[in-house]
Protein backbone atom coordinates (compact mmCIF):
# COMPACT_ATOMS: atom_id res chain seq x y z
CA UNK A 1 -6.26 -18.63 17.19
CA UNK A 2 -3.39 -19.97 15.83
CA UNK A 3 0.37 -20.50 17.04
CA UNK A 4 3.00 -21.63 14.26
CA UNK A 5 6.45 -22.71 16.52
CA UNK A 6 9.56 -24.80 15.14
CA UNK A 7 10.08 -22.61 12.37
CA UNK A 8 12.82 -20.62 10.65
CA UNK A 9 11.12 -17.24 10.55
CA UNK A 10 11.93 -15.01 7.57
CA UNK A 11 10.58 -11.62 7.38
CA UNK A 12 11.49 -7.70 6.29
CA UNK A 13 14.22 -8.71 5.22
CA UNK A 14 15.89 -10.90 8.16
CA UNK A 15 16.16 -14.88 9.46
CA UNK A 16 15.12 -15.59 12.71
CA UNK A 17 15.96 -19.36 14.62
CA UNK A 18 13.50 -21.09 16.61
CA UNK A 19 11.15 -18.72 16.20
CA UNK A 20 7.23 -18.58 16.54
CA UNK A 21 4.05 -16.73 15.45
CA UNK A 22 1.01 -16.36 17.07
CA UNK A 23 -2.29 -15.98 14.64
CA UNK A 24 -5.45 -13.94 16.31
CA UNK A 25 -8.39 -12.53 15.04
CA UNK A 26 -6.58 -12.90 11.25
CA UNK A 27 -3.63 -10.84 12.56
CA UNK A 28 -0.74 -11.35 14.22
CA UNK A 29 -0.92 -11.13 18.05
CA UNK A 30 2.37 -12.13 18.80
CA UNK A 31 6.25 -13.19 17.05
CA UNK A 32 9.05 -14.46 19.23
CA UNK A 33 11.37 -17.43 19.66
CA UNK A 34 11.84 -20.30 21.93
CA UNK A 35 9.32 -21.53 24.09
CA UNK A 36 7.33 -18.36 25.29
CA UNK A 37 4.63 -19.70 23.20
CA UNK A 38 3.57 -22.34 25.43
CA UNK A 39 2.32 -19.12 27.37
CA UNK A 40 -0.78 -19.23 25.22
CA UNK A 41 -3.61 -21.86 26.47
CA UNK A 42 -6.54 -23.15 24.09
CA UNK A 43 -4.34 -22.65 20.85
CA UNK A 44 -4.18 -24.32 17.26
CA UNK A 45 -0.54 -25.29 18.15
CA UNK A 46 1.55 -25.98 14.51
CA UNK A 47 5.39 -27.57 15.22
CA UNK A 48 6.42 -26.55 12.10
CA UNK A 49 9.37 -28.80 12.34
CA UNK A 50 7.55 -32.12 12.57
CA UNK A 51 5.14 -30.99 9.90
CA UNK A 52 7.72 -29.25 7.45
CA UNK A 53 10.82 -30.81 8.74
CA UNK A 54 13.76 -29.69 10.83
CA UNK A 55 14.30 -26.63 8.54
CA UNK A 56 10.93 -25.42 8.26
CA UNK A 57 10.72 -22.23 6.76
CA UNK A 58 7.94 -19.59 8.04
CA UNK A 59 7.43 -16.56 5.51
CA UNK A 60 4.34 -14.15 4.86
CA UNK A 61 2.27 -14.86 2.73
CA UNK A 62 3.48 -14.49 -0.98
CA UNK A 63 1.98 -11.70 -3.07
CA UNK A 64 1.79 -11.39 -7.01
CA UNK A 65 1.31 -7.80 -8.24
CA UNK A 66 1.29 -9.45 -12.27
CA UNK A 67 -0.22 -12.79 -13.08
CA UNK A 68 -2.97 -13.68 -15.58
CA UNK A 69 -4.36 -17.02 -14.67
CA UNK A 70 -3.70 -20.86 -14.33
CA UNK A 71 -5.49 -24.27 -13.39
CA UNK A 72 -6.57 -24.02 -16.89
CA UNK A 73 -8.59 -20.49 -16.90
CA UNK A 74 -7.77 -17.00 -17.96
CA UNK A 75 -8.29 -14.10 -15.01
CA UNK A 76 -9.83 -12.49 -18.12
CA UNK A 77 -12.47 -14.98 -18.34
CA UNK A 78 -14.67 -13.85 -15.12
CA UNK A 79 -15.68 -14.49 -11.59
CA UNK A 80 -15.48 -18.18 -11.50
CA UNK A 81 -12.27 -18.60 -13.69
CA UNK A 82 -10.15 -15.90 -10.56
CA UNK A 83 -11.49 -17.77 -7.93
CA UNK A 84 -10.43 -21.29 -9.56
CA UNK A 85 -7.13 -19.78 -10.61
CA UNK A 86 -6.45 -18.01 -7.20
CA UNK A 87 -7.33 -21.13 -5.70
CA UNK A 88 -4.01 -22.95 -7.51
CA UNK A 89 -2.06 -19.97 -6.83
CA UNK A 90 -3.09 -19.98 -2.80
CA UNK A 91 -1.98 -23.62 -3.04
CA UNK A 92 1.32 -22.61 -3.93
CA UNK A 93 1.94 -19.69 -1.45
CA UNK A 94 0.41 -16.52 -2.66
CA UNK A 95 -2.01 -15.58 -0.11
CA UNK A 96 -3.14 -12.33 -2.48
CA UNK A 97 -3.16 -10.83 -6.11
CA UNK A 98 -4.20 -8.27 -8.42
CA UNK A 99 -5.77 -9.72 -11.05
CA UNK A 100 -3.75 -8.17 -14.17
CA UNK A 101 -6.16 -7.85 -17.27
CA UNK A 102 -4.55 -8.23 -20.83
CA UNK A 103 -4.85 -6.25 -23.68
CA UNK A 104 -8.91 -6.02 -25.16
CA UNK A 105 -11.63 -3.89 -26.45
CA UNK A 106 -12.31 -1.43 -24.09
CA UNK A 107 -15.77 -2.25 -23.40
CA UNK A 108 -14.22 -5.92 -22.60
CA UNK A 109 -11.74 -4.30 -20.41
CA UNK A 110 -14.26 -1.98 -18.30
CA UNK A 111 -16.11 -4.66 -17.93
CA UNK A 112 -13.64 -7.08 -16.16
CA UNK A 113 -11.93 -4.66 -14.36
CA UNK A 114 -16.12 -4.11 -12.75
CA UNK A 115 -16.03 -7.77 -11.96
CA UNK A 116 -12.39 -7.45 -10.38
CA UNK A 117 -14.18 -4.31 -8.30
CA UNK A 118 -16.76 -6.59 -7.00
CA UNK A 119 -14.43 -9.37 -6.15
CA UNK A 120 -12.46 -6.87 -3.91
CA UNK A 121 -15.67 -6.65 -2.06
CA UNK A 122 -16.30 -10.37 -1.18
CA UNK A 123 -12.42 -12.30 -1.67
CA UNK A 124 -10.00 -11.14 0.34
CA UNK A 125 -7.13 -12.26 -1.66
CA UNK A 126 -7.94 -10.03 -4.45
CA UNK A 127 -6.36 -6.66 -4.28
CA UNK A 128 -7.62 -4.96 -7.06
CA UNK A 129 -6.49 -4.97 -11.16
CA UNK A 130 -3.12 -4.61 -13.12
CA UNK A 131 -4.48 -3.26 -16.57
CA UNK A 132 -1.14 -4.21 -19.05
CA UNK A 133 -2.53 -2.75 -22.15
CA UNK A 134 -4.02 -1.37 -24.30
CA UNK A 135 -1.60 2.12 -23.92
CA UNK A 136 1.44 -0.32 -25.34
CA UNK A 137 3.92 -0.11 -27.79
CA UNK A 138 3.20 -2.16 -30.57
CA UNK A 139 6.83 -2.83 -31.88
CA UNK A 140 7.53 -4.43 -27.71
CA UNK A 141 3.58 -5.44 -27.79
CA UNK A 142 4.98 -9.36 -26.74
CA UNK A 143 1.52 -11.31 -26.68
CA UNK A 144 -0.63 -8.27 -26.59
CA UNK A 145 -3.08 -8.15 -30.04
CA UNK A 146 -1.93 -5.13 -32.05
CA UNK A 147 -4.76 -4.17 -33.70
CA UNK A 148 -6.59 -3.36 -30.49
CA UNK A 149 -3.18 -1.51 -29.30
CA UNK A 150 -4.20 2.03 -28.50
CA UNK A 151 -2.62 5.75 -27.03
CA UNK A 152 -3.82 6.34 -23.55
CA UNK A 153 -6.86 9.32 -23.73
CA UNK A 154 -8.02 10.87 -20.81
CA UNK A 155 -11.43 9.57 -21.83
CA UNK A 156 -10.00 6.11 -22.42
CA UNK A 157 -8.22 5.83 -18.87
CA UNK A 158 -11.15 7.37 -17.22
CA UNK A 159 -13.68 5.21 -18.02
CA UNK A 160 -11.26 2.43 -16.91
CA UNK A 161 -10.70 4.02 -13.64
CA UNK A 162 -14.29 4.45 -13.50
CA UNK A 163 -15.43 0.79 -13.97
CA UNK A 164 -12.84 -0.35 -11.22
CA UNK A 165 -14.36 2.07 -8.80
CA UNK A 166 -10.47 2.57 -7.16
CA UNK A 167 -9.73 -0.78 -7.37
CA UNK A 168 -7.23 -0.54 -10.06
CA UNK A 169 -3.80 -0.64 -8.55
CA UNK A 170 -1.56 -0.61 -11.60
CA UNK A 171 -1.74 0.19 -15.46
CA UNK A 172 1.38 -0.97 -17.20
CA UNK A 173 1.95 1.64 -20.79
CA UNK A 174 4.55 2.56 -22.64
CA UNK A 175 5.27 6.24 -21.79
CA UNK A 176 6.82 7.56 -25.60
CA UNK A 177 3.31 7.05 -26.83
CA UNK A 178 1.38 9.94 -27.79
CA UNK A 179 -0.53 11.54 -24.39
CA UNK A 180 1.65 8.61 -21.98
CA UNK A 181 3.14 10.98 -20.06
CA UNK A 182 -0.18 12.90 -19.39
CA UNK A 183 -1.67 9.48 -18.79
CA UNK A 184 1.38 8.64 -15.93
CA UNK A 185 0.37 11.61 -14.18
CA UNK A 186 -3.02 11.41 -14.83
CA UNK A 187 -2.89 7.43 -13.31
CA UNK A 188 -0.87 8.64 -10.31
CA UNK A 189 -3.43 11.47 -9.49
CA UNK A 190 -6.30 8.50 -9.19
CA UNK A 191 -4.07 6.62 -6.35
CA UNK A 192 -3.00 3.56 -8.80
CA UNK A 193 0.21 2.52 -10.14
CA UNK A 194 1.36 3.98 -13.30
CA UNK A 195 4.04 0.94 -14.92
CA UNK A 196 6.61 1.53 -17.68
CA UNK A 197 6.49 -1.55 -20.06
CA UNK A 198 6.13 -2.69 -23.67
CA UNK A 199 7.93 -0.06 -24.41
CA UNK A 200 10.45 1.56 -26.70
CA UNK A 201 11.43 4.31 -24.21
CA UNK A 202 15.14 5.17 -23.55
CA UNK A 203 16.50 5.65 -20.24
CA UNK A 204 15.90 9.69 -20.61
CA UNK A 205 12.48 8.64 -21.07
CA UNK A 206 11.88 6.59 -18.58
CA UNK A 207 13.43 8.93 -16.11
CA UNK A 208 11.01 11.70 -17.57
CA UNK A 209 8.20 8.72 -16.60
CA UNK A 210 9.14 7.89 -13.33
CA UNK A 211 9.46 12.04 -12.51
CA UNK A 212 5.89 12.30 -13.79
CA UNK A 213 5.07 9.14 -11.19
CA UNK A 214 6.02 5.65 -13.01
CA UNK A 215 6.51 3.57 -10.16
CA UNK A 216 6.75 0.11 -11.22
CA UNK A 217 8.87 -1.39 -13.97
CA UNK A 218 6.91 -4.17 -15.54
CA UNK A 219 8.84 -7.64 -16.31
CA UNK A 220 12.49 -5.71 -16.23
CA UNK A 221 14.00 -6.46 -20.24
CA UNK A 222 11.23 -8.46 -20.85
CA UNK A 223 9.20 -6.26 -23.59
CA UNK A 224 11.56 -3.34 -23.29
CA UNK A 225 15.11 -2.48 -24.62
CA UNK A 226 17.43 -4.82 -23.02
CA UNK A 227 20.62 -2.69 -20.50
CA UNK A 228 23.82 -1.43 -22.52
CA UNK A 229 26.62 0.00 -21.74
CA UNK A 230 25.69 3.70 -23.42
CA UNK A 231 22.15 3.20 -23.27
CA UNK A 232 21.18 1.79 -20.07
CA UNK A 233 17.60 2.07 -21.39
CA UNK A 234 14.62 1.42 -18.82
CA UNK A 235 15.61 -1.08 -16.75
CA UNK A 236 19.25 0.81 -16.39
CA UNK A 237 17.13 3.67 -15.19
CA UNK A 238 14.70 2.02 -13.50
CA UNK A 239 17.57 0.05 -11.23
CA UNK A 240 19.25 3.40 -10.79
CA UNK A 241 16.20 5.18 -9.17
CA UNK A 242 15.40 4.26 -5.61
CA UNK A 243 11.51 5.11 -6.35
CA UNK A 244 11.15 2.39 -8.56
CA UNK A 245 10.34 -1.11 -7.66
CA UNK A 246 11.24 -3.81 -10.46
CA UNK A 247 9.12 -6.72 -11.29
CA UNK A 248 11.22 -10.04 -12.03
CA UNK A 249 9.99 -13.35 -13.53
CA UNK A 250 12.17 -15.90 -12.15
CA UNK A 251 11.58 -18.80 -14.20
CA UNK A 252 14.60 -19.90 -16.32
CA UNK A 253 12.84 -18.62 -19.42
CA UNK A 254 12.23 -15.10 -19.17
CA UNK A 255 15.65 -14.05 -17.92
CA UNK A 256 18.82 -15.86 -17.42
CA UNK A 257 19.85 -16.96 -13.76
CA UNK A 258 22.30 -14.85 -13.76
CA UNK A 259 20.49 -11.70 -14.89
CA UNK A 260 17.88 -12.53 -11.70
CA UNK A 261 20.93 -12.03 -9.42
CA UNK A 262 22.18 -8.92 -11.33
CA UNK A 263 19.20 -7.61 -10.94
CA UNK A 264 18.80 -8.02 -7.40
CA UNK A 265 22.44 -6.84 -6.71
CA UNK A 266 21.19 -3.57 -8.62
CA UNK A 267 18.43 -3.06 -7.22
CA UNK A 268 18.15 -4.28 -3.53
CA UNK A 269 14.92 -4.33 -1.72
CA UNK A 270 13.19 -3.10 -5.10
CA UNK A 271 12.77 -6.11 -6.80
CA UNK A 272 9.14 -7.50 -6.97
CA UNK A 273 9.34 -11.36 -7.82
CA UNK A 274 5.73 -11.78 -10.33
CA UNK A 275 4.85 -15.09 -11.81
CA UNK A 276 2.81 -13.38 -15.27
CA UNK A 277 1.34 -16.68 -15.11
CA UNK A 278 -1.10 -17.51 -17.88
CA UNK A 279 -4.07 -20.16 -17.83
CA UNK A 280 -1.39 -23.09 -18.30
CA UNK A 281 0.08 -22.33 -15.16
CA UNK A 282 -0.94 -25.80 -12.64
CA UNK A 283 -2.16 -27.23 -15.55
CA UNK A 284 -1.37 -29.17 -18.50
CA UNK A 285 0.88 -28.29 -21.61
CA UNK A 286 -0.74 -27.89 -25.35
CA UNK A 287 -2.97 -24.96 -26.90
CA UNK A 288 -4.73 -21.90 -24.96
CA UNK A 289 -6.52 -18.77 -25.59
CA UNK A 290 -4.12 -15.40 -24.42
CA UNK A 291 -5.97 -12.41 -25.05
CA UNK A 292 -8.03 -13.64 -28.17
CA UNK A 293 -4.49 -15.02 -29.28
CA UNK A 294 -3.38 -19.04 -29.93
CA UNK A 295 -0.65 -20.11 -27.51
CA UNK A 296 1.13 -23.43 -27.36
CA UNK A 297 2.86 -24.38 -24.02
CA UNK A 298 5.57 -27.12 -24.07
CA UNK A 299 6.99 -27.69 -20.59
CA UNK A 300 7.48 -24.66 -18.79
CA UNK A 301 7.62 -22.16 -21.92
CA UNK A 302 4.30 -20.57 -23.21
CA UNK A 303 5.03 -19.18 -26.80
CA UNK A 304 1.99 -17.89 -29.51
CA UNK A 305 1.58 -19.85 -32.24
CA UNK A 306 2.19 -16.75 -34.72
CA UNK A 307 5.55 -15.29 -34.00
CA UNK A 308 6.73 -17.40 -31.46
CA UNK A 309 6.87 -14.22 -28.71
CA UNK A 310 6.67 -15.51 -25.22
CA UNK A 311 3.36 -15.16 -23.91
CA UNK A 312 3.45 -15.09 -19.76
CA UNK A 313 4.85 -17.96 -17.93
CA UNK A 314 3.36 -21.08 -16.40
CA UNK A 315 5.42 -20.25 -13.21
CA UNK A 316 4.03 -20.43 -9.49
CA UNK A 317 4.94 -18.51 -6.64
CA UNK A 318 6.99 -21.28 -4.87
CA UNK A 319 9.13 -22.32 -7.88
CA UNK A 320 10.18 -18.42 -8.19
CA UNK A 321 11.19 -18.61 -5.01
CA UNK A 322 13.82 -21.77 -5.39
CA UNK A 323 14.55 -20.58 -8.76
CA UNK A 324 15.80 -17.08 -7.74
CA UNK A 325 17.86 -19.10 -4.38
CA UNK A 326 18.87 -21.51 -7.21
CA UNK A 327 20.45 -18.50 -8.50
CA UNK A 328 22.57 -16.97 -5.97
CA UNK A 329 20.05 -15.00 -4.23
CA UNK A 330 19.80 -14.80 0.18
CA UNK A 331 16.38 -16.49 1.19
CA UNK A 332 15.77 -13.69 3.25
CA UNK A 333 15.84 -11.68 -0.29
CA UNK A 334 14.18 -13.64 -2.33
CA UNK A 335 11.32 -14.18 0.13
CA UNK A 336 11.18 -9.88 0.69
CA UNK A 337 10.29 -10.00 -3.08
CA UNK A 338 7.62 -11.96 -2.85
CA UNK A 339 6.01 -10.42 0.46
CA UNK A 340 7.25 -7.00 1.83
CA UNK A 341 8.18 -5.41 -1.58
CA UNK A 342 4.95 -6.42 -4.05
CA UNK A 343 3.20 -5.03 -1.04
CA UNK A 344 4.90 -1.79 -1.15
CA UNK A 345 4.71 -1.58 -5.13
CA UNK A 346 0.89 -1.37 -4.45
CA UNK A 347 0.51 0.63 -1.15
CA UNK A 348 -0.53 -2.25 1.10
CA UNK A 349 3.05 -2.87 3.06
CA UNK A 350 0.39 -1.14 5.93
CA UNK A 351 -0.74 -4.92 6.40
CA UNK A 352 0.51 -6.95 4.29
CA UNK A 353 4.07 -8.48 3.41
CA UNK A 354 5.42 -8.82 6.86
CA UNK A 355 4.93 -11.58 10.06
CA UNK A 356 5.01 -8.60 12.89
CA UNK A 357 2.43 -8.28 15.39
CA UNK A 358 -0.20 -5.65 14.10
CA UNK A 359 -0.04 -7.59 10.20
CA UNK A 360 -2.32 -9.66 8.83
CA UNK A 361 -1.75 -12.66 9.71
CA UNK A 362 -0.98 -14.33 6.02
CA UNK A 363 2.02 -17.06 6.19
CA UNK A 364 3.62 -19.76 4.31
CA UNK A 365 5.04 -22.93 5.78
CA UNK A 366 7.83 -24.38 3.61
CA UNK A 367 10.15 -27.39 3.52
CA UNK A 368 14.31 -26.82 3.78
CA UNK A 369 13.72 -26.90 0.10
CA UNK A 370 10.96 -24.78 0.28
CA UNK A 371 8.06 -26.60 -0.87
CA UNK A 372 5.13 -25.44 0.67
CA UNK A 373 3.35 -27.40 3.49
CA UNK A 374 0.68 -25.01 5.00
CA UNK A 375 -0.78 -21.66 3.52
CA UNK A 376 -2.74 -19.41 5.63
CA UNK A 377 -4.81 -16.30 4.77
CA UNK A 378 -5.93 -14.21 7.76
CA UNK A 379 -5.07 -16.91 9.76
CA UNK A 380 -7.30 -19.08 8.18
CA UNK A 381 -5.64 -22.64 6.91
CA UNK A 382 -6.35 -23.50 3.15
């Protein structure tokens, strides 16, 4: 048992002063501020304050509904690569993840989406999978191989669905593809996520996707027709549609500050902050592997070698964070999309994404400047 006091709690969407969490049984048992925590005898007592400083922030635990790797390793490249990535990522605040799988053979694919299945059963921080690809377009393909680019079949998708057991949350496709729309409804109808990226679609389209059950827009204008003024394409659609949750990489390469705090003026309380961190995230620059395919990375910018596309981001969890308040967004914001909203995207808001008695008790202890101090998963430090 666990009690976190000193801190400035944000959560759902709100600051609290002064405020205090108490950790039991990897929930929370208690929230409150002031000093009705010294109520509680025989507790792990945390002032955040003297560990984090006089403007300690408290948040849940950060969640990442799109990342690919880091600390060197690939989430493609097996059991022992997610736990050492997820380890870097925990460091930096995201208590949980789907695992998201690039594009592959689909033998390749059912068989790491399996391994993702089993890791559901034993980590806790793994939620399930993210398949983005193969059902992409190939003229918005980004770093996805084209020649193992294919239309979404029935027999395709259910052999995927098959080898993740219901573990696959999300499948990001491009819904003007021959059979996508089938395969959106088709997705929905197995309880994941059915995604609109690399994609060619027009708004019209993408409003056709979301009615047949596109939830998620994957990295908004990032592989995608970018937002004009008579064709507001997807992400002018997907902003407009309260059913849609956004995904944002806020890392001053993907979209302009500025566009980061359009976005979340457009869209508020929809906006899913993702890190589509490759394996050069926490680790560092030169040459890596993306899906079969040569990248270089040079500071924070991961480009392939042929075609100079970008190719995911090297980001963390925390940097999003001071990169999107950098920007002109509320903490209070900023921190939803990383907790409360991700959650939502993938149907565990039940448990996850909020510091409220009931929750699970996942947290982040950050500096004024939000650096992270503490992580805890289930109330367990580390």
């Amino acid at each position: 048992m666990t009690v976190v006091h000193s801190a400035r709690l944000v959560s759902g969407g709100t600051e609290t002063a002064d405020a205090w969490v108490r950790f039991a049984d990897g929930r929370v048992s208690a929230v409150g501020t002031g000093g009705g925590w010294r109520g509680f005898d025989d507790e792990d007592v945390v002032d955040a304050a003297a560990l984090a400083g006089p403007d300690a922030v408290l948040a849940p635990g950060f969640i990442d509904i799109h990342g690919h790797g880091g600390a060197g390793v690939s989430y493609d490249d097996g059991t022992e690569a997610i736990r050492r990535a997820r380890a870097l990522h925990r460091a930096h605040g995201t208590t949980r993840a789907v695992v998201s799988l690039v594009t592959a053979p689909l033998p390749d694919l059912e068989r790491r989406v399996a391994i993702v299945a089993d890791l559901v059963e034993t980590d806790a921080d793994i939620l399930g999978s993210h398949l983005e690809g193969p059902f992409l377009d190939a003229a918005h393909r980004g770093a996805h191989d084209p020649a193992l680019l294919q239309p979404p079949t029935g027999a395709a998708l259910r052999r995927l669905l098959d080898a993740g057991r219901g573990t696959v949350r999300q499948i990001t496709l491009a819904p003007e593809i021959a059979g996508g729309m089938d395969a959106i409804r088709m997705i929905a109808a197995a309880g994941a996520v059915p995604a609109v990226g690399h994609t060619s679609a027009d708004a019209a389209t993408t409003r056709a996707a979301v009615d047949a059950g596109a939830r998620i827009l994957t990295h908004a204008f990032n592989g995608m027709p970018g937002l004009g003024h008579r064709a507001p394409g997807p992400v002018g659609a997907a902003a407009s549609d309260p059913r849609v949750i956004l995904e944002v990489i806020a890392d001053g390469v993907h979209l302009d500050p500025a566009v980061v705090r359009i976005l979340f003026a457009a869209a508020p309380g929809r906006i899913a902050l993702i890190t589509d961190a490759m394996a050069a995230a926490g680790a560092p620059g030169g040459r890596y592997l993306l899906g079969g395919l040569a990248v270089d990375v040079e500071g924070d910018t991961a480009r392939l070698v042929e075609g100079g596309s970008i190719a995911g981001s090297t980001l963390t969890h925390d940097r999003a964070l001071r990169l999107a308040v950098q920007a002109g967004v509320p903490l209070a914001e900023a921190v939803r999309a990383l907790t409360e909203t991700p959650a939502r995207a993938v149907g565990r808001d039940g448990d996850l994404g909020r510091l409220e008695a009931g929750m699970s008790a996942d947290a982040v202890l950050l500096s004024g400047d939000l650096h992270v101090r503490r992580v805890w998963t289930a109330g367990s430090a580390g």
